[in-house]
Each structure stands twice: as structure tokens, then as C-alpha cells.
Protein backbone atom coordinates (compact mmCIF):
# COMPACT_ATOMS: atom_id res chain seq x y z
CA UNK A 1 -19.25 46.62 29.27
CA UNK A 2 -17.61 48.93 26.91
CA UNK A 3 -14.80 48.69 24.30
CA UNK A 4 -13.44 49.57 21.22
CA UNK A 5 -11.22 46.87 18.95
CA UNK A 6 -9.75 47.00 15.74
CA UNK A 7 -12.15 45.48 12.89
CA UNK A 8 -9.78 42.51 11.37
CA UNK A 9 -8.58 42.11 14.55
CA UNK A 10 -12.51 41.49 16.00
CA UNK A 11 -13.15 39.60 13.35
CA UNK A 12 -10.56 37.15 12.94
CA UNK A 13 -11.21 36.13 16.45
CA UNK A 14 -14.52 36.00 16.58
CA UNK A 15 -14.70 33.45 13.98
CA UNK A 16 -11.85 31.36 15.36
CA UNK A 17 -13.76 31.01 18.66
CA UNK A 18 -16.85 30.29 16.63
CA UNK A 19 -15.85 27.69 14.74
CA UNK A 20 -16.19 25.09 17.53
CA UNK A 21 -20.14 26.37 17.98
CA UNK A 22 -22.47 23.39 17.92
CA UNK A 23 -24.98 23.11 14.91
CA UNK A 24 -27.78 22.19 16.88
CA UNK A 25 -26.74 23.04 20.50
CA UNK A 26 -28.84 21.31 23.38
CA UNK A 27 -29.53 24.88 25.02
CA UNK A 28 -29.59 28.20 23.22
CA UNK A 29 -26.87 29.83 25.35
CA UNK A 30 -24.43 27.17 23.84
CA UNK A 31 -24.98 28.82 20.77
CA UNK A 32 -23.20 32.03 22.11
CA UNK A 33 -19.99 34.00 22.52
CA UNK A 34 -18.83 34.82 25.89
CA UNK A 35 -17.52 38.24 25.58
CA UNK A 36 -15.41 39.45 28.65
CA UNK A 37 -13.48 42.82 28.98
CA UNK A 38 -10.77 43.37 32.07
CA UNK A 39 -7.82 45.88 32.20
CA UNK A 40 -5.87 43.53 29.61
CA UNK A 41 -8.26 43.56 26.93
CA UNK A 42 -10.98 41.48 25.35
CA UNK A 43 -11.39 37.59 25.84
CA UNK A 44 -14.34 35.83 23.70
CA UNK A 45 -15.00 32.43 24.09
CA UNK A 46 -17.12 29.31 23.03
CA UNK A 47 -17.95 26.17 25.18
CA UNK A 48 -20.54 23.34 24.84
CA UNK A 49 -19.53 21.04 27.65
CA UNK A 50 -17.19 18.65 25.07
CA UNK A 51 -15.42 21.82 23.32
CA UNK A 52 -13.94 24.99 24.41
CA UNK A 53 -12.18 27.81 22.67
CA UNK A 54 -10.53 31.13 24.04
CA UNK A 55 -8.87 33.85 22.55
CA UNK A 56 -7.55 37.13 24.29
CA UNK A 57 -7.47 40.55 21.76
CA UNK A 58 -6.16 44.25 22.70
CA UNK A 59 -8.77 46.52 22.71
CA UNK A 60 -9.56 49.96 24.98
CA UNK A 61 -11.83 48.97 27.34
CA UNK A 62 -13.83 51.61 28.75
CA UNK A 63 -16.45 49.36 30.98
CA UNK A 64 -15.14 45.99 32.50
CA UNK A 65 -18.32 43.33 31.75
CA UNK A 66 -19.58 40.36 30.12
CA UNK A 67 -22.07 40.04 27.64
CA UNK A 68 -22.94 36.52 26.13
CA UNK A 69 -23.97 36.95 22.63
CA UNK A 70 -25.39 35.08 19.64
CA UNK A 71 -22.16 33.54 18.64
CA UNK A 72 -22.76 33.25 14.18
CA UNK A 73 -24.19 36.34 14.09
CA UNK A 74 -21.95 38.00 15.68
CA UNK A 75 -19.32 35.89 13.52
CA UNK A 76 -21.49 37.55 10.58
CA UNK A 77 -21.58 40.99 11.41
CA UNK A 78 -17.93 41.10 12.14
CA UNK A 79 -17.02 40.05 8.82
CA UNK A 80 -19.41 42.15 7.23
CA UNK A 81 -18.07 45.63 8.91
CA UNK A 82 -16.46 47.98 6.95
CA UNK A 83 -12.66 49.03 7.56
CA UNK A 84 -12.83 50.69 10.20
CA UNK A 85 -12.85 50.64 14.53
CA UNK A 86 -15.88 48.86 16.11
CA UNK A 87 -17.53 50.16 19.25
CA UNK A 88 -19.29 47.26 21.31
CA UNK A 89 -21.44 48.33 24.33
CA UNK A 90 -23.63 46.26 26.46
CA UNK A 91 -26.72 48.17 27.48
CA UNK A 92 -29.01 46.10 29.51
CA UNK A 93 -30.23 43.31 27.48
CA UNK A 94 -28.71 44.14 24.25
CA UNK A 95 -25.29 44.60 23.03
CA UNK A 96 -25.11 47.45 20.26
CA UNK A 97 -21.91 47.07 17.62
CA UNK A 98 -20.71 50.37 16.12
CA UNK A 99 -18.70 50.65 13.22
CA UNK A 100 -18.67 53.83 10.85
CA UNK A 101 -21.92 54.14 10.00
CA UNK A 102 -23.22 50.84 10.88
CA UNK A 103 -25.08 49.86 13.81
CA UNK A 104 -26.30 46.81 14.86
CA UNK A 105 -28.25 45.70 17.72
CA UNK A 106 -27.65 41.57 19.22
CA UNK A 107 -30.04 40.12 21.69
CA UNK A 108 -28.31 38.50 24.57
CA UNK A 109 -28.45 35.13 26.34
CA UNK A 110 -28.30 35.54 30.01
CA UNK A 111 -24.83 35.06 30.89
CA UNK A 112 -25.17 33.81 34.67
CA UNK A 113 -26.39 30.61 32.91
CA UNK A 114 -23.43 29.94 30.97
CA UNK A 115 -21.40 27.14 32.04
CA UNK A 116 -17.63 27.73 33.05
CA UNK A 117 -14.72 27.11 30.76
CA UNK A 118 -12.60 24.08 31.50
CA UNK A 119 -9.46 24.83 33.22
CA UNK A 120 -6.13 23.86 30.74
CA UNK A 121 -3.96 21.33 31.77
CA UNK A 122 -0.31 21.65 32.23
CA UNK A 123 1.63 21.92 29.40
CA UNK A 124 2.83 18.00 28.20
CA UNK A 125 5.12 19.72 25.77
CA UNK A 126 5.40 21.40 22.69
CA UNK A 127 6.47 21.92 18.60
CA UNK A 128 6.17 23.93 16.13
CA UNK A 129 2.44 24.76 14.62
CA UNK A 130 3.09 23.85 10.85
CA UNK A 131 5.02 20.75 11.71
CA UNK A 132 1.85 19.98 14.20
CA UNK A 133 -0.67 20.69 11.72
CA UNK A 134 1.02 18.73 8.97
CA UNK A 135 1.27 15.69 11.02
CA UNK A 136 -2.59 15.34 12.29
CA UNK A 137 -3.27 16.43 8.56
CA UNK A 138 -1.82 13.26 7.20
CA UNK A 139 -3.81 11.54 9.65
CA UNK A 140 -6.86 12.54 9.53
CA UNK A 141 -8.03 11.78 6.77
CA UNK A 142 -8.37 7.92 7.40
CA UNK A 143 -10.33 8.61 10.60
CA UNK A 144 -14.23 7.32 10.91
CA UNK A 145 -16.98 9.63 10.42
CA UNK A 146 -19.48 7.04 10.73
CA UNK A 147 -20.80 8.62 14.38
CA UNK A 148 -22.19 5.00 15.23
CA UNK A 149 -18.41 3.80 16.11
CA UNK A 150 -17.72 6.79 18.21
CA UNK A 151 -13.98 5.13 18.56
CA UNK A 152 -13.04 5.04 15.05
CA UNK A 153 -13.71 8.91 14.90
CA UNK A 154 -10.97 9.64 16.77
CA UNK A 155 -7.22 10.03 16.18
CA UNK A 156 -5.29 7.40 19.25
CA UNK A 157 -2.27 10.04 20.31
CA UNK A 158 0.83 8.43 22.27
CA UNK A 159 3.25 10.36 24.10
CA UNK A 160 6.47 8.58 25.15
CA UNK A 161 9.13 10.75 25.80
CA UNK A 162 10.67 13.30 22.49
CA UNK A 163 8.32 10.95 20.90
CA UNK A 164 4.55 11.30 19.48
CA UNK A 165 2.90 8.99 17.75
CA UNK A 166 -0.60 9.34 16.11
CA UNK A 167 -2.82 6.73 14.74
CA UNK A 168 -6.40 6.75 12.62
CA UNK A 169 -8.47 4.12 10.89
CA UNK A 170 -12.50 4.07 9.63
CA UNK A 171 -11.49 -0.05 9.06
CA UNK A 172 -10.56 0.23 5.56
CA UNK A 173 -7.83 2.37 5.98
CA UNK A 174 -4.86 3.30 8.70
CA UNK A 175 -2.68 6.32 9.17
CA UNK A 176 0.12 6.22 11.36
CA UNK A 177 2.62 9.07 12.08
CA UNK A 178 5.35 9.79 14.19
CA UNK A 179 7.42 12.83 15.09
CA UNK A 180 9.54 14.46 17.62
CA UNK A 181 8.90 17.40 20.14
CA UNK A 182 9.91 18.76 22.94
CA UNK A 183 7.96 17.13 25.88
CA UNK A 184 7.66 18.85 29.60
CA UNK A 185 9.61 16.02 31.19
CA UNK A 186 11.80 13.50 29.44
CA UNK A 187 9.51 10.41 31.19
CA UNK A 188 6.21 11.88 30.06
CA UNK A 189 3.89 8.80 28.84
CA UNK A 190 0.43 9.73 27.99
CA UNK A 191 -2.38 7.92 25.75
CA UNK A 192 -4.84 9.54 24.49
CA UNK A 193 -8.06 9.35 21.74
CA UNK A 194 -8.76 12.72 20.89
CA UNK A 195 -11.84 13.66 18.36
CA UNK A 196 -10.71 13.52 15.03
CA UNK A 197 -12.76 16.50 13.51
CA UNK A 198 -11.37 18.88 16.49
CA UNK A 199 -7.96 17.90 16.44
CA UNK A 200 -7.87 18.83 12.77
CA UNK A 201 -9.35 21.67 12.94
CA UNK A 202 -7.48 23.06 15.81
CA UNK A 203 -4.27 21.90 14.11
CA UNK A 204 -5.13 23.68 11.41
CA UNK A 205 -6.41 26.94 12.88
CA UNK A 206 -2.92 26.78 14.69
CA UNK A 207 -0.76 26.28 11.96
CA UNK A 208 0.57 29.50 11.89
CA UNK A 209 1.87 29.39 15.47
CA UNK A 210 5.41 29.50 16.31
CA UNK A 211 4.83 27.09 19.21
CA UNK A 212 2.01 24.97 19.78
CA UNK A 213 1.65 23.78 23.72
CA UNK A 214 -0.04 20.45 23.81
CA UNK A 215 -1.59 19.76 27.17
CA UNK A 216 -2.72 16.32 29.02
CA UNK A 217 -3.85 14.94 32.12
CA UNK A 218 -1.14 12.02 33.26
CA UNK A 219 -3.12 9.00 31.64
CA UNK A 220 -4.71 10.77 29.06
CA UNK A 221 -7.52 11.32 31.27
CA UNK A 222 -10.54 13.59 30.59
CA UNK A 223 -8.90 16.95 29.04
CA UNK A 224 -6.65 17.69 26.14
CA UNK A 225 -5.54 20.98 25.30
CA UNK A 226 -3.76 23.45 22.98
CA UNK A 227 -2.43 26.80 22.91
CA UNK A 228 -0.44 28.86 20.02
CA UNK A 229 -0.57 32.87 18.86
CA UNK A 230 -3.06 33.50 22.18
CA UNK A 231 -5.55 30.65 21.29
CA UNK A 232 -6.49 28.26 23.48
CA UNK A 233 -8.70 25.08 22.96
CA UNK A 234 -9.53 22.01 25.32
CA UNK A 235 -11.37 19.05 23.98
CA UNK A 236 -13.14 16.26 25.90
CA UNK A 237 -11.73 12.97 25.14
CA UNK A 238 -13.07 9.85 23.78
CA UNK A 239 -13.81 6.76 25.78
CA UNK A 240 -13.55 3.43 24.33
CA UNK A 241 -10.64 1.26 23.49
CA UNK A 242 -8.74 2.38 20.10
CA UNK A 243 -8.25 -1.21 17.83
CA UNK A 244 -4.37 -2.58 18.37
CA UNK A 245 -3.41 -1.15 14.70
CA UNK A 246 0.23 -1.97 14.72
CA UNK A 247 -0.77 -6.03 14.61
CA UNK A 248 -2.16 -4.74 11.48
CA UNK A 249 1.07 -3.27 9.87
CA UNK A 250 3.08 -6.35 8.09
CA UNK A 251 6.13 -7.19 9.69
CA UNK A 252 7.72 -7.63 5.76
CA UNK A 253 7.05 -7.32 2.35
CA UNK A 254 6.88 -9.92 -0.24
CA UNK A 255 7.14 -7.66 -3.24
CA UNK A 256 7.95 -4.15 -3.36
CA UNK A 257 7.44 -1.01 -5.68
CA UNK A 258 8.40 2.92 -6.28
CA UNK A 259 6.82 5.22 -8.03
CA UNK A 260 6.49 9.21 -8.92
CA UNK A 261 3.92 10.38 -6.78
CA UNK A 262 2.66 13.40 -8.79
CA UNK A 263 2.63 11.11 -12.05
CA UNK A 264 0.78 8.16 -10.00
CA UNK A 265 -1.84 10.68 -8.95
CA UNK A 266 -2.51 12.01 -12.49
CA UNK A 267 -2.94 8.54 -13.66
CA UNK A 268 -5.09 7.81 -10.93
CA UNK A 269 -7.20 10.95 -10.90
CA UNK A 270 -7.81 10.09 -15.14
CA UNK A 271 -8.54 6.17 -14.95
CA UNK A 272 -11.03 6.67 -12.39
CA UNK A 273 -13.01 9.15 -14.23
CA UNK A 274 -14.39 5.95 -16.11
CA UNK A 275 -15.02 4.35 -12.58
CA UNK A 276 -18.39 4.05 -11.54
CA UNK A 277 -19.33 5.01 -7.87
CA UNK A 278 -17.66 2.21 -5.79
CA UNK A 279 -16.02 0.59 -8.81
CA UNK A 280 -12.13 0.11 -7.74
CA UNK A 281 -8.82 1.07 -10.04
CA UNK A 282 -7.15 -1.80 -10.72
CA UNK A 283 -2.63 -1.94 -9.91
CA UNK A 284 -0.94 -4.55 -12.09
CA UNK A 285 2.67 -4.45 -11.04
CA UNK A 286 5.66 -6.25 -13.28
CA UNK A 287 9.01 -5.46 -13.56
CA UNK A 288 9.42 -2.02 -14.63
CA UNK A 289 5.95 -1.36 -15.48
CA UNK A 290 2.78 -0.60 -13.53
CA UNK A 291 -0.51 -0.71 -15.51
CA UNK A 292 -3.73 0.78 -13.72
CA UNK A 293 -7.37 -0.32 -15.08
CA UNK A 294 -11.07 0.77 -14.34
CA UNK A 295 -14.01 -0.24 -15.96
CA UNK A 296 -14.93 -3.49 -17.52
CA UNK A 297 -17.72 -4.83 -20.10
CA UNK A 298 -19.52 -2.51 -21.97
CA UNK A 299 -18.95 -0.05 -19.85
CA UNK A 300 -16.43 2.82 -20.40
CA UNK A 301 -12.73 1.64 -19.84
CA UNK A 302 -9.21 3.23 -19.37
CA UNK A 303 -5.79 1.64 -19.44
CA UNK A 304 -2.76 3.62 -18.45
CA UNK A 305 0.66 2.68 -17.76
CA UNK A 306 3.44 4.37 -15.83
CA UNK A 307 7.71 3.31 -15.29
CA UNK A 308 8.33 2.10 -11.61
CA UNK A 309 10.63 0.09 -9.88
CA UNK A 310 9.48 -3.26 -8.61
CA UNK A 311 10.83 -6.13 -6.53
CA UNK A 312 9.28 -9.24 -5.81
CA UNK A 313 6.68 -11.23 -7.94
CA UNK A 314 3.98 -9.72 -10.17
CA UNK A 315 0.72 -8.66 -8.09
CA UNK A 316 -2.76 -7.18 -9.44
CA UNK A 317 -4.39 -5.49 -6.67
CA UNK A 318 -7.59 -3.32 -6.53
CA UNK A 319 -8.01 0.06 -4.55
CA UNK A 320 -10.54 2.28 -3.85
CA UNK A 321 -9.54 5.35 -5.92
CA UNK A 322 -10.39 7.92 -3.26
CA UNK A 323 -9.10 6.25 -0.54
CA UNK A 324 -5.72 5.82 -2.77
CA UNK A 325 -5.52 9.11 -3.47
CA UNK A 326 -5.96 10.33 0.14
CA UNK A 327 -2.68 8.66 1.06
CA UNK A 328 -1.01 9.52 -1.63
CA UNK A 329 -1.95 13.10 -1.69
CA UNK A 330 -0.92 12.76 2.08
CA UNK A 331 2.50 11.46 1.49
CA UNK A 332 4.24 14.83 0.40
CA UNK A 333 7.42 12.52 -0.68
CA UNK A 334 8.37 12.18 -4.35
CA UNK A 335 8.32 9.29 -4.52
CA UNK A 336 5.84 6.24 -3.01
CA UNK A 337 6.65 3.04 -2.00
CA UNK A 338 4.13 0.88 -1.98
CA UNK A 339 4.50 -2.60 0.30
CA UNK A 340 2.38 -5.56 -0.79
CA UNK A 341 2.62 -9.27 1.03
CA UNK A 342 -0.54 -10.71 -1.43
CA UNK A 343 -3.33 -9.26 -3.70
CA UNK A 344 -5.80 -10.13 -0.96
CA UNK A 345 -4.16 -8.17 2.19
CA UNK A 346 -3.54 -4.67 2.87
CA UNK A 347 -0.89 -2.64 1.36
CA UNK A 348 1.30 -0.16 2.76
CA UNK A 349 2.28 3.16 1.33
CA UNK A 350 5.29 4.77 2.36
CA UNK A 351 7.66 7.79 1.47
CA UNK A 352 10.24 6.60 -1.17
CA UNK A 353 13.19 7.93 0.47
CA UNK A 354 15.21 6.53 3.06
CA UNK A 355 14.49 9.47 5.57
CA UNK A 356 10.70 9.19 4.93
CA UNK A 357 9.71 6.48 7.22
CA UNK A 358 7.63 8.70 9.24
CA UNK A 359 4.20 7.95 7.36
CA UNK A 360 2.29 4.87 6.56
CA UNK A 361 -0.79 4.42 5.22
CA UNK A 362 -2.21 0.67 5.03
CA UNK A 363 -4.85 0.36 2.50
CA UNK A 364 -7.53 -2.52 2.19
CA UNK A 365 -7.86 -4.01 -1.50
CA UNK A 366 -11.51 -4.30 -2.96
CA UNK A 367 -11.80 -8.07 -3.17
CA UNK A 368 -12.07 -8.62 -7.21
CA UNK A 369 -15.18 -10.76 -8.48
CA UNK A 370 -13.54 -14.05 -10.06
């Protein structure tokens, strides 16, 4: 094996495909970089039996081969390299990287032993990358991380025609999002819970893509894929039964509010400074007038007030400050509406406007001694 590839161009996919490399893999040639050369170019790739990653690059190939390569150190080295074409050769056991007048020398793993790359679904459908990585953005973040409840670290993605739906709760807090695509047939129905970390951080890496293809078995079984800009990823799905969160969104509101986003984040962000790790901020709501609280005692104290618009009776609630921000943050509307039935059960925050329906985010009060 024998080629010759642009530096940024080496480097940029390098570390996409090593981004999905386990930590602590459960063999050493899980920790590597398949590279493979053919008449079309370069292809390097990652895989470690739950996550895969491919990426295809120009390059002048002089030798077709395959080499399978430390993957972070290589990662390292291609970042490292000045401006200027690299020169990769495999020569028996070790893969030498040229680059002006740096040379390095990798070790390889034995590449017979490597296992073979999941084959990608059909395409299910498909939409643009930014409007993809927005949506599992918003998500996300209210997904488990607690690895103990492998089911409440995933995001629950449903597929019913033009429509996508995408749900994510660690039990104190739910994200639900829908949007339109385009789907491969007009009768497509597909369920599926998909690993939260992955999905975000594909989304993300694919953000830039003019089309994202989103790829799944019928059922949601066992593979879900996606491919944008050349990239390809597959991820192993989750098993386990996601909880049934839309019994958990109210069905009405008993009282009602709006207010600035950016201004309720400030206000936020400085009344919790005086809040103690896992002390809440405190929401009183009246008409016209939403006062926010933390501390209490001799402890330090703030007291901040901001205009809204409120219907319904008064309500003092209690949130978690980060967890408040999250959605918030999250929103990207103006304005917030915020949903309340009783100080006691969850609230749900919404876009302001009338075409910003698309997001909720249910939040569970901190019960309030007294």
C-alpha cells in the first residue's frame, strides 16, 4: 500500500473516523484505523462491533493495500503535520507517514483480524444536515447518562411517514421533537432507540451536509445508519422498552406564562450563582410579574424580577437551574411559554410563537421543604 493525500484533507478524516474509537477497547485492534487504498482513492475506517464509521478521500494511490493502524495516533500525527502532501507507505509491519521533512514510523495491528464493517441499510429517507443536527441537539440533552439504565441513554426515534419524531428523558426531564423529511416511501413506519451519545455526535459531525440519508431496518431492527458529505456511520441499537412519555405530557394547562428567553436566561444564569450545588431557583408567577429566588437563611440570597405575561392563577414552582437552562437554551424561540397544571407536577416549556410547537421540554419541580 502506497499513496499520497492532501494534509487537511488526511487529517480532517482521520479524526472524523476516530472519533467513534473506544476508550478502553476489549481487543487492541479495535483501537485502530482501517486504512484501504483501491483505484478510487483512500477509505479509513473505525469499528468496535456496536459503532462503525467510514469515510472515502481522493488521494494518488500508487499500491492498492490495507494497513490497520493505531487509530489516535495516527489522529495525532495528522494534525500535527505541517502544510504540506503526506506520503503513507506500508512496508511490512510498519506503516511510514511522510510529510516535508517529517517522518514517522506506526506499528500495525494485524489486519486479517479485524472484524468486517456492517453493511448500511437502505436509505429510510432523508433532510437536510443542519436541520438534522439541530433537532437531535435539542434532544439530547435530556437523555440519561447514568449507564446503569441503558434505556434512558438513548434517544426513542419514530418514523411515520414525512414525519419524525424524537424523544429523550434521564426521569427528571423529557425532550420531544418533531419534524418533517423526505422518507423513501410515503408508508415507511419504523421505531427505533438509538444511543444518545452517537446520535449526537454523528448529527453533529454531519451538520454541514447538504443531505443527510437516514437508514433503518423495517422495525427498527438491529442497524441504524447515516450518510452526508461521503461519511458514513451505522450504530447498533438499543434493546429495551423506551417509557410511554407522551402519558407524561399534560393534556391542558391550568395557568399559563410568556417570557423573553434571552432575559429569562440572564436572570437565571445570575440568581443561581447564590445556589448551592443541588439547591433549586425558585419561579413565582403573578400577573405581569415573574420573581425568581435562590438561597434562603443565612446563606447568600438573590431576588430578581422580570415582565411576562401570565394566565391562570398564581404558582411558585422550583427548578433545577441547569436542567432549566438546558431547555431553555434549547428552545431557540424568543420567546418561552411555560405550561404549568400545579406547583407539584411537571411543567412544560414551549416556543412562544404560534409556529413553534415543534419542541417541548417537560421539567420536574424540586419538591420545596414546607
Amino acid at each position: 500500500m502506497k499513496f499520497r493525500v492532501e494534509r487537511d484533507a488526511l487529517a480532517d478524516s482521520v479524526a472524523w473516523a476516530a472519533r467513534t474509537l473506544p476508550s478502553r477497547p476489549s481487543m487492541p485492534i479495535l483501537a485502530g484505523l482501517l486504512l484501504e487504498t483501491d483505484a478510487s482513492g483512500l477509505v479509513v475506517s473505525s469499528f468496535d462491533y456496536e459503532t462503525s464509521s467510514r469515510v472515502g478521500l481522493d488521494a494518488d494511490v500508487s499500491d492498492h493495500g490495507r494497513a490497520l493502524v493505531p487509530g489516535r495516533l495516527l489522529a495525532d500525527i495528522s494534525r500535527a503535520l505541517p502544510a504540506a502532501p503526506v506520503q503513507i507507505t506500508l512496508d511490512g509491519t510498519r506503516v511510514s507517514v511522510v510529510c516535508g521533512k517529517s517522518t514517522f514510523a506506526l506499528p500495525t495491528f494485524p489486519v486479517e483480524d479485524y472484524p468486517t464493517l456492517p453493511t448500511m441499510p437502505d436509505s429510510s429517507g432523508s433532510l437536510t444536515g443542519a436541520d438534522f443536527a439541530h433537532a437531535v441537539a435539542q434532544v439530547a440533552i435530556a437523555a440519561g447518562r447514568d449507564d446503569t439504565l441503558p434505556t434512558l441513554t438513548g434517544i426513542r426515534v419514530e418514523i411515520d411517514g414525512t414525519k419524525v419524531t424524537l424523544a429523550a428523558t434521564d426521569r427528571y426531564r423529557l425532550a420531544v421533537r418533531e419534524f418533517t423529511w423526505t422518507p423513501a416511501s410515503p408508508k415507511l413506519e419504523v421505531q427505533a432507540l438509538v444511543p444518545a451519545r452517537t446520535l449526537a455526535d454523528t448529527a453533529k459531525s454531519l451538520a454541514g451536509a447538504e443531505i443527510v440519508h437516514l437508514s433503518m431496518a423495517e422495525g427498527g431492527e438491529g442497524l441504524m445508519g447515516f450518510e452526508g458529505n461521503g461519511r458514513r456511520t451505522t450504530t447498533r441499537l438499543l434493546d429495551g422498552e423506551f417509557p410511554k412519555y407522551r402519558s407524561l405530557l399534560p393534556s391542558e394547562s391550568l395557568a399559563v406564562a410568556t417570557v423573553s428567553t434571552a432575559q429569562l436566561v440572564d436572570s437565571v444564569k445570575r440568581v443561581a450563582l447564590v445556589a448551592e450545588r443541588n439547591t433549586p431557583v425558585r419561579l413565582a408567577f403573578a400577573s405581569g410579574e415573574l420573581t425568581l429566588r435562590a438561597g434562603a437563611g443565612d446563606e447568600a440570597q438573590a431576588t430578581e424580577s422580570l415582565d411576562c405575561t401570565f394566565d391562570g392563577d398564581e404558582i411558585d414552582i422550583a427548578f433545577n437551574p441547569q436542567y432549566l437552562l438546558d431547555g431553555l437554551s434549547a428552545l431557540d424561540a424568543a420567546d418561552t411559554r411555560l405550561s404549568f397544571t400545579q406547583s407539584t407536577r411537571p411543567a412544560v416549556l414551549s416556543g412562544g410563537g404560534d409556529d413553534d410547537g415543534d419542541y417541548r421540554y417537560l421539567l420536574m419541580p424540586v419538591r420545596l421543604a414546607g
